[in-house]
Protein backbone atom coordinates (compact mmCIF):
# COMPACT_ATOMS: atom_id res chain seq x y z
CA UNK A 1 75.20 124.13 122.56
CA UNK A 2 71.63 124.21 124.16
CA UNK A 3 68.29 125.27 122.23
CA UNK A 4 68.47 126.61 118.64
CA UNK A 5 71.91 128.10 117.71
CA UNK A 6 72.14 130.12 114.58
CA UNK A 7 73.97 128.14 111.96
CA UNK A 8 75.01 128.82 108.35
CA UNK A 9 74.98 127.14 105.25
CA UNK A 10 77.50 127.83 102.91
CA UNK A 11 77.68 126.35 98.55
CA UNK A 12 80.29 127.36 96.64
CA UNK A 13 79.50 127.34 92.93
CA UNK A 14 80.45 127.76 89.59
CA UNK A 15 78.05 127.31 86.39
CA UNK A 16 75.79 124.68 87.35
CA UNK A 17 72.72 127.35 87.64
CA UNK A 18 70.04 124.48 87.35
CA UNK A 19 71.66 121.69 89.85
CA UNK A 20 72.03 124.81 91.97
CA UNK A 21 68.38 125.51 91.99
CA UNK A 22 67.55 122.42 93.00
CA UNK A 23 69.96 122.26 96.11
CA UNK A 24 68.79 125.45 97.44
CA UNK A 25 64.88 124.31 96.82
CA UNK A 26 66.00 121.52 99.31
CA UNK A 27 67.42 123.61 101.90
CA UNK A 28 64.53 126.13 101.81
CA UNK A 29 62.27 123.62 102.93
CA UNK A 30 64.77 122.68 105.79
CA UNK A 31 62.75 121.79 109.49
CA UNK A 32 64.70 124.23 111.25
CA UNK A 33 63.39 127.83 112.13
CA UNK A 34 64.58 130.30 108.85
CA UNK A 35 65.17 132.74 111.66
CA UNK A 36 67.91 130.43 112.81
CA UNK A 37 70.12 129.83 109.84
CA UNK A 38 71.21 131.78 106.94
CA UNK A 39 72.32 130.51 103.57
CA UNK A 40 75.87 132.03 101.76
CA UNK A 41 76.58 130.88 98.06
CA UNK A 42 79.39 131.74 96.68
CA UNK A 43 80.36 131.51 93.11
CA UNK A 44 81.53 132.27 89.38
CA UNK A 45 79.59 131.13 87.34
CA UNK A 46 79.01 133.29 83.86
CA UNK A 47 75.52 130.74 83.03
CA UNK A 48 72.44 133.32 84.90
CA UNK A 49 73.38 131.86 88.59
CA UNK A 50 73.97 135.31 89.49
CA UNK A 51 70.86 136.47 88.07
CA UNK A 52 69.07 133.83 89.82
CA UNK A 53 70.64 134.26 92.89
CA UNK A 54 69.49 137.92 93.01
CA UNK A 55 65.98 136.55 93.07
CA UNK A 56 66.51 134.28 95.77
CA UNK A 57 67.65 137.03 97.84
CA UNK A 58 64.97 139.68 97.21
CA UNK A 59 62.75 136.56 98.56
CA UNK A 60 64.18 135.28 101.15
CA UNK A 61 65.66 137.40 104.58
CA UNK A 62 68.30 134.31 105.35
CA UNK A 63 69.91 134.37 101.85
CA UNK A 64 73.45 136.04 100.89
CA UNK A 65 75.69 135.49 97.88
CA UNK A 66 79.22 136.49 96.89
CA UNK A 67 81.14 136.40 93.83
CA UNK A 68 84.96 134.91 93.74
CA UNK A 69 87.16 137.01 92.10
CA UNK A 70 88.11 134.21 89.58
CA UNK A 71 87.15 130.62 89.17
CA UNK A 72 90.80 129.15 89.18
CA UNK A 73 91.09 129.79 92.83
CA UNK A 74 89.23 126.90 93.40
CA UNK A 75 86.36 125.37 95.45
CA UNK A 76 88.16 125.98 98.91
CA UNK A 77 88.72 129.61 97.95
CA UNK A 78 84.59 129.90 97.89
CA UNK A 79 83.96 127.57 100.99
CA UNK A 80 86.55 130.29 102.88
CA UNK A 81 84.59 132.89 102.00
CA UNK A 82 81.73 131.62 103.30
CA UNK A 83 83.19 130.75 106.51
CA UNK A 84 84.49 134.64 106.82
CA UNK A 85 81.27 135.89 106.14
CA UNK A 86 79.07 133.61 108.35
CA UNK A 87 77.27 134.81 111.07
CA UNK A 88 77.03 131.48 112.45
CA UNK A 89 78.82 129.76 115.17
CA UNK A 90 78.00 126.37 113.50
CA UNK A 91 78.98 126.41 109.54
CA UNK A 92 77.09 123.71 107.34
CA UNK A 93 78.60 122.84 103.96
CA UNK A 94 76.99 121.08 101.11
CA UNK A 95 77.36 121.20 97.32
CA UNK A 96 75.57 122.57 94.05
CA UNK A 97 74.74 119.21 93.00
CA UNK A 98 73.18 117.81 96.22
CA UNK A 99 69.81 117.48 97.84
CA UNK A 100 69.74 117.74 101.82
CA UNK A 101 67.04 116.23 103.69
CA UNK A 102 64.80 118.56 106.07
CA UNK A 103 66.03 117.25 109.54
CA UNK A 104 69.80 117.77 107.88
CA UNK A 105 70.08 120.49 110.89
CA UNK A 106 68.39 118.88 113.57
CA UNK A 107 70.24 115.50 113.11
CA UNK A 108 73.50 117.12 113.35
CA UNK A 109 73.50 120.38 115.70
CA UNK A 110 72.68 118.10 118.61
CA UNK A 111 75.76 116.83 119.23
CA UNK A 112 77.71 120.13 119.82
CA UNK A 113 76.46 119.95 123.03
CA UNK A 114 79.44 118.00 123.47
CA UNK A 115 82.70 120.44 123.67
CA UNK A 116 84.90 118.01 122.65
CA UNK A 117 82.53 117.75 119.30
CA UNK A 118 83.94 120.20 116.59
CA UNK A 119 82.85 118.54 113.52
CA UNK A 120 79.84 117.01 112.27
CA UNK A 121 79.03 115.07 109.41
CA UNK A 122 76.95 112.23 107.80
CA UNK A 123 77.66 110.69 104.21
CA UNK A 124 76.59 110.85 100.44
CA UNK A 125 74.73 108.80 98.38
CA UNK A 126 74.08 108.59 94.81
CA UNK A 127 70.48 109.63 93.11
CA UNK A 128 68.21 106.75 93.26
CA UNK A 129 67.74 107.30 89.68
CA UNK A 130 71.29 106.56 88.87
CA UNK A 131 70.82 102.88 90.70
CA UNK A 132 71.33 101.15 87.60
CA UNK A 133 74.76 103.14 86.00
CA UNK A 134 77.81 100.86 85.98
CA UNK A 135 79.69 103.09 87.24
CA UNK A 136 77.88 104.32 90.45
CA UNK A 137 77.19 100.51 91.32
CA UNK A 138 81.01 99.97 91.06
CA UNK A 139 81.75 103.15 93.20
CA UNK A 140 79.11 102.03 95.71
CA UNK A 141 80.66 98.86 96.35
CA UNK A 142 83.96 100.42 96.37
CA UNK A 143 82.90 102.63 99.36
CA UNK A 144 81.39 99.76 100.93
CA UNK A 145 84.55 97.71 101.02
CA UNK A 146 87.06 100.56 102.18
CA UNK A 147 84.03 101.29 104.57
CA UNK A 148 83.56 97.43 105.55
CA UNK A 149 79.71 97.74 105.21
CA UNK A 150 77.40 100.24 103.78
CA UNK A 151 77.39 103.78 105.02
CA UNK A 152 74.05 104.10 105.38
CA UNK A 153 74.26 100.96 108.47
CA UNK A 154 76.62 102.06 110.32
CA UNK A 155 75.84 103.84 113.30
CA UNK A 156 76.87 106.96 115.06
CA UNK A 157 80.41 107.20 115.80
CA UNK A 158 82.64 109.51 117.79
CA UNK A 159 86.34 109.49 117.26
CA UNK A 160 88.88 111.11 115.58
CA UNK A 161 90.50 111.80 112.06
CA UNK A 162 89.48 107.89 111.27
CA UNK A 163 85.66 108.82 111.85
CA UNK A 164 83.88 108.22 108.50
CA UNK A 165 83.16 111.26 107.16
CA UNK A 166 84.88 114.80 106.18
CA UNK A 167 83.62 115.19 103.03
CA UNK A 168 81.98 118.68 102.14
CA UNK A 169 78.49 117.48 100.65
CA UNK A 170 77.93 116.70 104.14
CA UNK A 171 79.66 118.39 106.63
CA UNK A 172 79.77 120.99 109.14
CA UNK A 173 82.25 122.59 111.92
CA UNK A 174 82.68 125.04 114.72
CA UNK A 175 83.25 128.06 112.94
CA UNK A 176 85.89 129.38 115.64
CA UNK A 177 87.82 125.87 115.16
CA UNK A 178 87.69 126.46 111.48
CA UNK A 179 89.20 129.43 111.68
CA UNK A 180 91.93 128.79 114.14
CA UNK A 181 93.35 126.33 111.51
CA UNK A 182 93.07 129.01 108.80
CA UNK A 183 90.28 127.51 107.03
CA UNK A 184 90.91 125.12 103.77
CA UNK A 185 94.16 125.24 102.22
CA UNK A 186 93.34 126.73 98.63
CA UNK A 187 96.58 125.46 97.68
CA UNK A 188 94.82 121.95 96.95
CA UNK A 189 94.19 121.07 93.14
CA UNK A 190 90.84 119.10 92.49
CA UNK A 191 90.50 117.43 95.98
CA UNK A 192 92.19 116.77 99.38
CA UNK A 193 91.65 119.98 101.41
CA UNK A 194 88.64 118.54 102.68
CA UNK A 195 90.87 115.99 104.39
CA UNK A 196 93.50 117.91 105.37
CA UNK A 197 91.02 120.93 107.17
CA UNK A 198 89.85 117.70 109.24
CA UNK A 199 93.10 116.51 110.29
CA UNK A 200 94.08 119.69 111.81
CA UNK A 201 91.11 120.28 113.91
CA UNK A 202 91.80 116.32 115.33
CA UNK A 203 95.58 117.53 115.81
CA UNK A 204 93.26 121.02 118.37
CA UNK A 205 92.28 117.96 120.08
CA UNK A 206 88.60 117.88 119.11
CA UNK A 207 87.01 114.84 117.94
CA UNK A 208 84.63 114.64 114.98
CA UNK A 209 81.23 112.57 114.76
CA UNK A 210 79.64 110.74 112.23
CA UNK A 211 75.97 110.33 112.07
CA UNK A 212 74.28 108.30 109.72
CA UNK A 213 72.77 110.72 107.75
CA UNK A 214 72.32 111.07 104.13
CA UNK A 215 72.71 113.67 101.51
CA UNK A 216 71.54 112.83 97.98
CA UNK A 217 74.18 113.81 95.80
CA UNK A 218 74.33 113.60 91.66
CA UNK A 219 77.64 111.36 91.23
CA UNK A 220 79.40 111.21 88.12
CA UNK A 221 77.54 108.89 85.74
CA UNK A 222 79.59 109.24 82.28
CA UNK A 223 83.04 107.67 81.31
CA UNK A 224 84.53 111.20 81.04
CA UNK A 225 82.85 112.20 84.56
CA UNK A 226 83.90 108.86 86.09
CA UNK A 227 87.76 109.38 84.50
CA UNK A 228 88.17 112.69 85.68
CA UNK A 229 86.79 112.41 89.08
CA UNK A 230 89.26 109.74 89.46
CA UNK A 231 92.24 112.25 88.10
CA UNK A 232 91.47 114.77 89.96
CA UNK A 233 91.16 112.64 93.09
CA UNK A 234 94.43 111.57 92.33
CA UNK A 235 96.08 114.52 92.18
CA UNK A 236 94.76 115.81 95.65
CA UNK A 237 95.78 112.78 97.20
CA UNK A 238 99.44 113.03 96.08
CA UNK A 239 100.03 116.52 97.57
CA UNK A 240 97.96 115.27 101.04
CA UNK A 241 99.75 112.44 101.21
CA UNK A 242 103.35 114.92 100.71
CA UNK A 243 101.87 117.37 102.72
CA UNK A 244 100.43 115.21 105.79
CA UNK A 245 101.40 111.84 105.43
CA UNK A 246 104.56 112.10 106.94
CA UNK A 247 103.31 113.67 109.76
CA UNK A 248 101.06 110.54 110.09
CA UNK A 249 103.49 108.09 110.03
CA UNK A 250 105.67 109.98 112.21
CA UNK A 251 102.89 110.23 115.13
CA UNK A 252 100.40 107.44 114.53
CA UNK A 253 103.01 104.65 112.80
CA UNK A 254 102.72 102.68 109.92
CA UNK A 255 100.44 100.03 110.95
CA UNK A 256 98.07 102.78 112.69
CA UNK A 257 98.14 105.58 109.81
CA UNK A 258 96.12 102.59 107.77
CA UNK A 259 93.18 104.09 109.60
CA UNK A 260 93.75 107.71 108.33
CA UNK A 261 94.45 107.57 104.75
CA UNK A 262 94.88 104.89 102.03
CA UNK A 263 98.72 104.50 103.51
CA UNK A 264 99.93 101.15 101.58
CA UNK A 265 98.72 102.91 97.77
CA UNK A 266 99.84 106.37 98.58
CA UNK A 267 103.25 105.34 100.55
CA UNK A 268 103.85 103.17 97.59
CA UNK A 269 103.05 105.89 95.15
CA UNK A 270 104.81 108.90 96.35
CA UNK A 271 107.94 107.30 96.77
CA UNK A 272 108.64 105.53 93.65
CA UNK A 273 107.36 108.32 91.71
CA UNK A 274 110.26 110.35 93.67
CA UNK A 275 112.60 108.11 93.09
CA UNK A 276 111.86 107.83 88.60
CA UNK A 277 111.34 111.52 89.17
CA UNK A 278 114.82 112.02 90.68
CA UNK A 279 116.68 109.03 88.02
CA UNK A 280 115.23 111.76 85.00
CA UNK A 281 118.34 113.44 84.92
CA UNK A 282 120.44 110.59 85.44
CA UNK A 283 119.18 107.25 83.50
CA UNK A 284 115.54 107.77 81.96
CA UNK A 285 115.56 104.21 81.83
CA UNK A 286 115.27 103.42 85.50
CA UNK A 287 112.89 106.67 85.63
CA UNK A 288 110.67 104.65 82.80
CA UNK A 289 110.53 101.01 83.93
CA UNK A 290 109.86 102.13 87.51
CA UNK A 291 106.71 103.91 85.86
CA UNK A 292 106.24 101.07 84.07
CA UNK A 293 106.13 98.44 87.28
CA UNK A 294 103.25 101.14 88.81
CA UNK A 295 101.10 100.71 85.72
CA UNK A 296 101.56 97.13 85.26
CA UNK A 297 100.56 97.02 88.99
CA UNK A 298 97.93 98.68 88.63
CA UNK A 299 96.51 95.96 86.23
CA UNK A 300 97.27 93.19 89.13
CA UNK A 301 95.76 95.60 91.82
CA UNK A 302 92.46 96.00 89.55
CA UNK A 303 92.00 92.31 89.16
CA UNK A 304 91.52 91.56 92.91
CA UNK A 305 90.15 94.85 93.85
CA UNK A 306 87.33 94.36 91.21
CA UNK A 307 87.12 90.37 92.48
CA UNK A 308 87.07 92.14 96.22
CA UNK A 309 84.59 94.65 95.16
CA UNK A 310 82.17 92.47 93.62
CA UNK A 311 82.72 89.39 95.33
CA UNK A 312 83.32 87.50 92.59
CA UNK A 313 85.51 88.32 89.53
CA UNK A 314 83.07 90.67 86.68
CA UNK A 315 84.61 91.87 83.67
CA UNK A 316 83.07 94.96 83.81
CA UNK A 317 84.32 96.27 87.23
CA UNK A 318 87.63 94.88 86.62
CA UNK A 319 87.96 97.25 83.49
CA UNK A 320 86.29 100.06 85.53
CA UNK A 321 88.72 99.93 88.04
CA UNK A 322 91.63 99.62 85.66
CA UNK A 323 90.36 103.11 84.97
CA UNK A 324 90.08 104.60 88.07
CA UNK A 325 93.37 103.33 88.90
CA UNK A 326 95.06 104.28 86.21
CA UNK A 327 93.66 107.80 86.38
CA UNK A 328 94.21 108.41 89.75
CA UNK A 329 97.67 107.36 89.14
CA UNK A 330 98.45 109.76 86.29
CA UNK A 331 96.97 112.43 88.96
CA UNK A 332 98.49 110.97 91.39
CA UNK A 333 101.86 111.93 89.19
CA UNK A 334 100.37 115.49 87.98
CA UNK A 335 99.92 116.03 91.99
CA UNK A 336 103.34 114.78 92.56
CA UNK A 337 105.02 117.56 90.04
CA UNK A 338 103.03 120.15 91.08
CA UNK A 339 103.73 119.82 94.73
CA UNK A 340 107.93 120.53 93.83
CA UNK A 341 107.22 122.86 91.00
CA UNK A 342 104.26 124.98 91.45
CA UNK A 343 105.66 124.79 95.76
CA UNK A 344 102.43 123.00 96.54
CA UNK A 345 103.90 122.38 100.09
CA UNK A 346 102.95 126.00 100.97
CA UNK A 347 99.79 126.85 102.88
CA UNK A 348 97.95 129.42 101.37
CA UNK A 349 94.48 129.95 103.50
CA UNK A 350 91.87 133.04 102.96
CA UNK A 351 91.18 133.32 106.74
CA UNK A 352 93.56 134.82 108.80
């Protein structure tokens, strides 16, 4: 993809009119022609974002917006329209509460000259302003470790779904590959389609690249932000791992699906919570103290993942990842449910 391809930018939104703001402030002031990309936010948001939006685009030739029909259908049901209404062949995503960096385009669009190339992304990083918050130093060293160095040092790589990015702050794709795979599964609850969208363009065939580029992104700071991230993480890697980990196993193995998701955890997870899940009707005891091993695991995990983490043991992270465990665990159970009773296994996509 020679010269300067038209690209487009899509944000899907939903009351966050200020953080909003400044996201789009950033990409206005992008080092790539305005002629040459277009901007699509989508959103719900009842707080003036509309209002302000309508500004934006009186202003500006390259700016579009759309309203979702209702805010329950989730963040992948706004990133899908988007993709439907983009006029570019190249679709960029980033979220409300990030700040791109001007050569964001530049540093990314080069390598669809390759074919082979249908997704490009780069990474997040906290605010430098939130350096000094407990909980984004614990989450920082908790990337770092799954990571086995920091982000930010790595350098470009070219591979497949076990390439180091995916995530939508920071991300873009070949529109037409996109849309052969239906687009994100809006099926997902809280997290995981961002995963999933990436797994089936590797299973085309294409291979995605990560580039060491950063997008400034305003991480959760608070003990209720922290906790609920962590749920809600949880529960969209339950109905992944039911909905694609199999499929992992089955073609990669066990020892070589460790590279694609967090396989030991999730494996371990999924199948003891269908196994209390399936004892309910038969011995509630059984279903009980096997719930009961997973949380007192979770204690044991904490203690060396917070002595891993940290290098050496700290009270502090070792309570802050009793947390995130434990939360992502009770999501991890939410996603679990909701996968056999609200028929989570289903693919329901917006593109077609």
């Amino acid at each position: 993809m020679k010269g300067t391809p038209f690209v487009s930018i899509v944000i899907s939104t939903h009351n966050r009119k200020g953080l909003l703001r400044r996201a789009l402030n950033s990409i206005f002031n992008l080092d790539y022609p305005s002629k040459k990309y277009e901007i699509i936010v989508v959103h719900s948001s009842t707080d003036g974002t509309e209002e302000m939006l309508k500004i934006f685009e009186g202003r500006r030739k390259n700016f579009r917006w759309f309203r979702k029909k209702d805010f329950s259908l989730g963040q992948a049901h706004g990133r899908n329209i988007g993709i439907k209404n983009a006029k570019g062949k190249i679709v960029f995503f980033t979220d409300d509460d990030c700040i791109v960096e001007k050569d964001w385009i530049k540093s990314f669009i080069k390598f669809y000259n390759d074919k082979n190339i249908a997704g490009v992304g780069g990474y997040a990083k906290n605010m430098p302003y939130q350096d000094n918050n407990d909980f984004i130093k614990y989450y920082s060293l908790l990337m770092n470790r799954i990571y086995r160095g920091r982000l930010e040092d790595k350098k470009t790589f070219i591979g497949g779904f076990e390439s180091p990015t995916g995530g939508t702050s920071n991300m873009s794709y070949r529109k037409d590959v996109i849309e052969r795979v239906g687009g994100f599964d809006e099926t997902y609850v809280g997290a995981g389609e961002e995963a999933q969208i990436k797994l089936q363009v590797c299973n085309l065939g294409y291979k995605t690249a990560f580039v060491p580029k950063v997008v400034w992104h305003g991480s959760r700071e608070t003990l209720k932000g922290f906790a609920l991230q962590s749920y809600s993480r949880g529960i969209g890697s339950a109905i992944f791992w039911l909905k694609c980990g199999v499929s992992i196993m089955i073609k990669h193995g066990f020892k070589e699906a460790k590279k694609y998701s967090a396989v030991s955890r999730d494996f371990l997870y999924s199948m003891l919570l269908l196994v209390s899940i399936g004892y309910l009707p038969i011995d509630m005891n059984i279903s009980f103290a096997i719930i009961s091993f997973l949380l007192s695991a979770i204690v044991f995990i904490s203690a060396f993942s917070s002595l891993s983490i940290a290098g050496d043991f700290r009270v502090k992270y070792f309570l802050i990842d009793i947390l995130r465990q434990s939360m992502h665990f009770i999501g991890y159970f939410h996603g679990v449910l909701l996968f056999f009773i609200k028929k989570k296994w289903k693919t329901s996509n917006y593109i077609t």
